[in-house]
Protein backbone atom coordinates (compact mmCIF):
# COMPACT_ATOMS: atom_id res chain seq x y z
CA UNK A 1 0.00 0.00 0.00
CA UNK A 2 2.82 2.44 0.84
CA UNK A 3 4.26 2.38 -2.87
CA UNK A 4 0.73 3.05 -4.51
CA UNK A 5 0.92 6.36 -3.23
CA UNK A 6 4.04 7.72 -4.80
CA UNK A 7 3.52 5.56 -8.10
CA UNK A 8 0.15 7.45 -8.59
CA UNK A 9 1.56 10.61 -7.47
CA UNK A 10 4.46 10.27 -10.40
CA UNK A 11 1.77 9.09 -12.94
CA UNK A 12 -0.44 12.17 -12.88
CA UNK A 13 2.54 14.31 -12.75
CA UNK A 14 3.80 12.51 -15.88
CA UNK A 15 -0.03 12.77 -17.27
CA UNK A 16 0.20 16.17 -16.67
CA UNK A 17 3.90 16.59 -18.51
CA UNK A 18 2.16 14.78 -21.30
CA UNK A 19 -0.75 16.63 -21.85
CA UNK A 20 1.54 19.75 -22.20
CA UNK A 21 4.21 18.46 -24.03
CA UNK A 22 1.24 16.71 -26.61
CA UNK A 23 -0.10 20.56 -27.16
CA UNK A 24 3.24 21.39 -28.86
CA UNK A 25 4.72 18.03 -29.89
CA UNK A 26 2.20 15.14 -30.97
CA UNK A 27 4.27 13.33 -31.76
CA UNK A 28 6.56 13.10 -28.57
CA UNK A 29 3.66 13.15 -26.25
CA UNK A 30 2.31 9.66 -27.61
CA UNK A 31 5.69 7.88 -27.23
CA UNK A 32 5.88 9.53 -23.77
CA UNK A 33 2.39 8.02 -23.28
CA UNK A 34 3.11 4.89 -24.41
CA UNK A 35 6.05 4.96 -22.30
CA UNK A 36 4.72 5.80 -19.31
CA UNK A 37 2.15 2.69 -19.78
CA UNK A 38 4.25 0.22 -20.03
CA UNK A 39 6.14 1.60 -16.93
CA UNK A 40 2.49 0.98 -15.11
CA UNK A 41 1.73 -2.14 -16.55
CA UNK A 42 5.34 -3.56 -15.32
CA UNK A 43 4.08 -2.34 -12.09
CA UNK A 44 0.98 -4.20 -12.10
CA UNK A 45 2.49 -7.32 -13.44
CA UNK A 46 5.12 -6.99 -10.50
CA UNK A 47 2.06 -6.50 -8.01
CA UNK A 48 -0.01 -9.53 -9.56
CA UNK A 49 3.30 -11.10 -9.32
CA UNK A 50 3.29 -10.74 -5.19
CA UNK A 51 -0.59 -11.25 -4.95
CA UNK A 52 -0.53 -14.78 -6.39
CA UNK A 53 2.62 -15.57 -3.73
CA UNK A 54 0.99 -14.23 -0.94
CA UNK A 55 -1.83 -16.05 -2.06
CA UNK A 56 -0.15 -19.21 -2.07
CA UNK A 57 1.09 -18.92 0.95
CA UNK A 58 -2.29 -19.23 2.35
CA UNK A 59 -2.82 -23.01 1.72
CA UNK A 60 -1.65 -24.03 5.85
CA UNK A 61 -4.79 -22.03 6.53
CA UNK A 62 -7.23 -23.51 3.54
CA UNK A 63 -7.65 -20.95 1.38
CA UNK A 64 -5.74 -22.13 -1.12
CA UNK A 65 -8.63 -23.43 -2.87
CA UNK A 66 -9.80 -19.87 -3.11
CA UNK A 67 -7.17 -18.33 -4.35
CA UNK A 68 -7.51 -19.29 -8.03
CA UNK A 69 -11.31 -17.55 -7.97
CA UNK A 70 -10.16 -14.30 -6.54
CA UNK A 71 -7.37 -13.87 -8.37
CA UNK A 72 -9.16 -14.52 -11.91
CA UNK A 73 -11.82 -12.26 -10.77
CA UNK A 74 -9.23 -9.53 -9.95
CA UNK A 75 -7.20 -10.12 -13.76
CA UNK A 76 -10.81 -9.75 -15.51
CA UNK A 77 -11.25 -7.04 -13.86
CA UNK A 78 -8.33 -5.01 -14.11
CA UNK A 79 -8.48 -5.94 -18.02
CA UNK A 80 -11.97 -4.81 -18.46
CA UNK A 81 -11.49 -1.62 -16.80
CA UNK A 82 -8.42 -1.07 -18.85
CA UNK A 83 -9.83 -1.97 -22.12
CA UNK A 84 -13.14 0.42 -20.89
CA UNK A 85 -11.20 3.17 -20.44
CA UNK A 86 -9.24 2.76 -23.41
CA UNK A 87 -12.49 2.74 -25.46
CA UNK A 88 -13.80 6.13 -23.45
CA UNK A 89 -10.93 7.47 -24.52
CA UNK A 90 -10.72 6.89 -27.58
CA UNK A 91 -14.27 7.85 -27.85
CA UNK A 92 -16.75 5.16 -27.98
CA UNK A 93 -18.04 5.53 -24.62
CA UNK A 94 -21.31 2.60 -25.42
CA UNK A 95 -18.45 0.02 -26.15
CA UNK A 96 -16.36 0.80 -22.99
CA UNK A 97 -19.82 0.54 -21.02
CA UNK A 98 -20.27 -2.84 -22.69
CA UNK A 99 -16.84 -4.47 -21.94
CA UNK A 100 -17.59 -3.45 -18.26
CA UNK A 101 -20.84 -5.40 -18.67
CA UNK A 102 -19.09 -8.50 -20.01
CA UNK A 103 -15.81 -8.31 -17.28
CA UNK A 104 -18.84 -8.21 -14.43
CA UNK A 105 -20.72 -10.92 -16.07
CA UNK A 106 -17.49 -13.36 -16.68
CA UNK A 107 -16.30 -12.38 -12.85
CA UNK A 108 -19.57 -13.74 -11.63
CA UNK A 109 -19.37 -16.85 -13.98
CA UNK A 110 -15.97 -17.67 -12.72
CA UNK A 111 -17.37 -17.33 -9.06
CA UNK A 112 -20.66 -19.67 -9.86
CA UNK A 113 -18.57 -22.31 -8.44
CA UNK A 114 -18.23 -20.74 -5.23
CA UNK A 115 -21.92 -19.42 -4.83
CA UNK A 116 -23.38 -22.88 -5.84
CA UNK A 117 -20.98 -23.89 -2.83
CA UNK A 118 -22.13 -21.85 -0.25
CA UNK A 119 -25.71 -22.41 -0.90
CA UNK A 120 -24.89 -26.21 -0.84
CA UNK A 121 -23.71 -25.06 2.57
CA UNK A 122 -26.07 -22.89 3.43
CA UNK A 123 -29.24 -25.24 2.44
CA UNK A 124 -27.55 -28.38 4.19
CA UNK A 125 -27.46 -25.80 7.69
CA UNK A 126 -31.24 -25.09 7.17
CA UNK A 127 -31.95 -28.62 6.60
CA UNK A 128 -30.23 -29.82 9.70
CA UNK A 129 -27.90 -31.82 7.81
CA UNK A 130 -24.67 -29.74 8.56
């Protein structure tokens, strides 16, 4: 949590640098741009990187078996926002609202699993059978 701070501090200053440097120099501005993405998106991969270890870590307590669930919910959801926002960006706000519609609906397929589990659970508590 305490490097999340100063990365987003550095990546609206940067956003800011671009957005002047893109009035005068197009050209420049987009490589800075697409520069300064792939410096986040190393960052991300390094913090998915320690998620799925910490993650991992967690089978002496039993939630290993969770861990696959949350962390494909988390991936389709940072793609779908990223794609989204892409989309909103470039313009075509109705397709960016639509990709957010398909990353909820495939986060809550890959949790059916779980749900279907935990009314198993739940029903066999009403039922006495638990």
């Amino acid at each position: 949590m305490s490097s999340v701070v100063p990365v987003c501090a550095a990546a609206a200053l940067l956003a800011l640098l671009i957005s002047s440097v893109r009035r005068t120099e197009p050209g420049v501005g987009g490589a800075m741009s697409a520069a300064v993405t792939v410096w986040l998106s190393f960052l991300i991969a390094a913090g998915a990187v320690y998620m799925y270890g910490e993650f991992s870590g967690l089978s002496d307590n039993g939630f290993s078996e969770y861990a696959p669930y949350v962390l494909k919910c988390a991936g389709i959801g940072f793609f779908c926002q990223t794609a989204a926002e892409i989309c909103v960006d470039s313009g075509e706000r109705a397709v960016g609202s639509k990709i957010m519609t398909a990353g909820k609906l495939g986060m809550l397929a890959v949790c059916l699993p779980l749900v279907k589990e935990l009314l198993q659970t739940a029903l066999g508590y009403i039922n006495g059978r638990v």
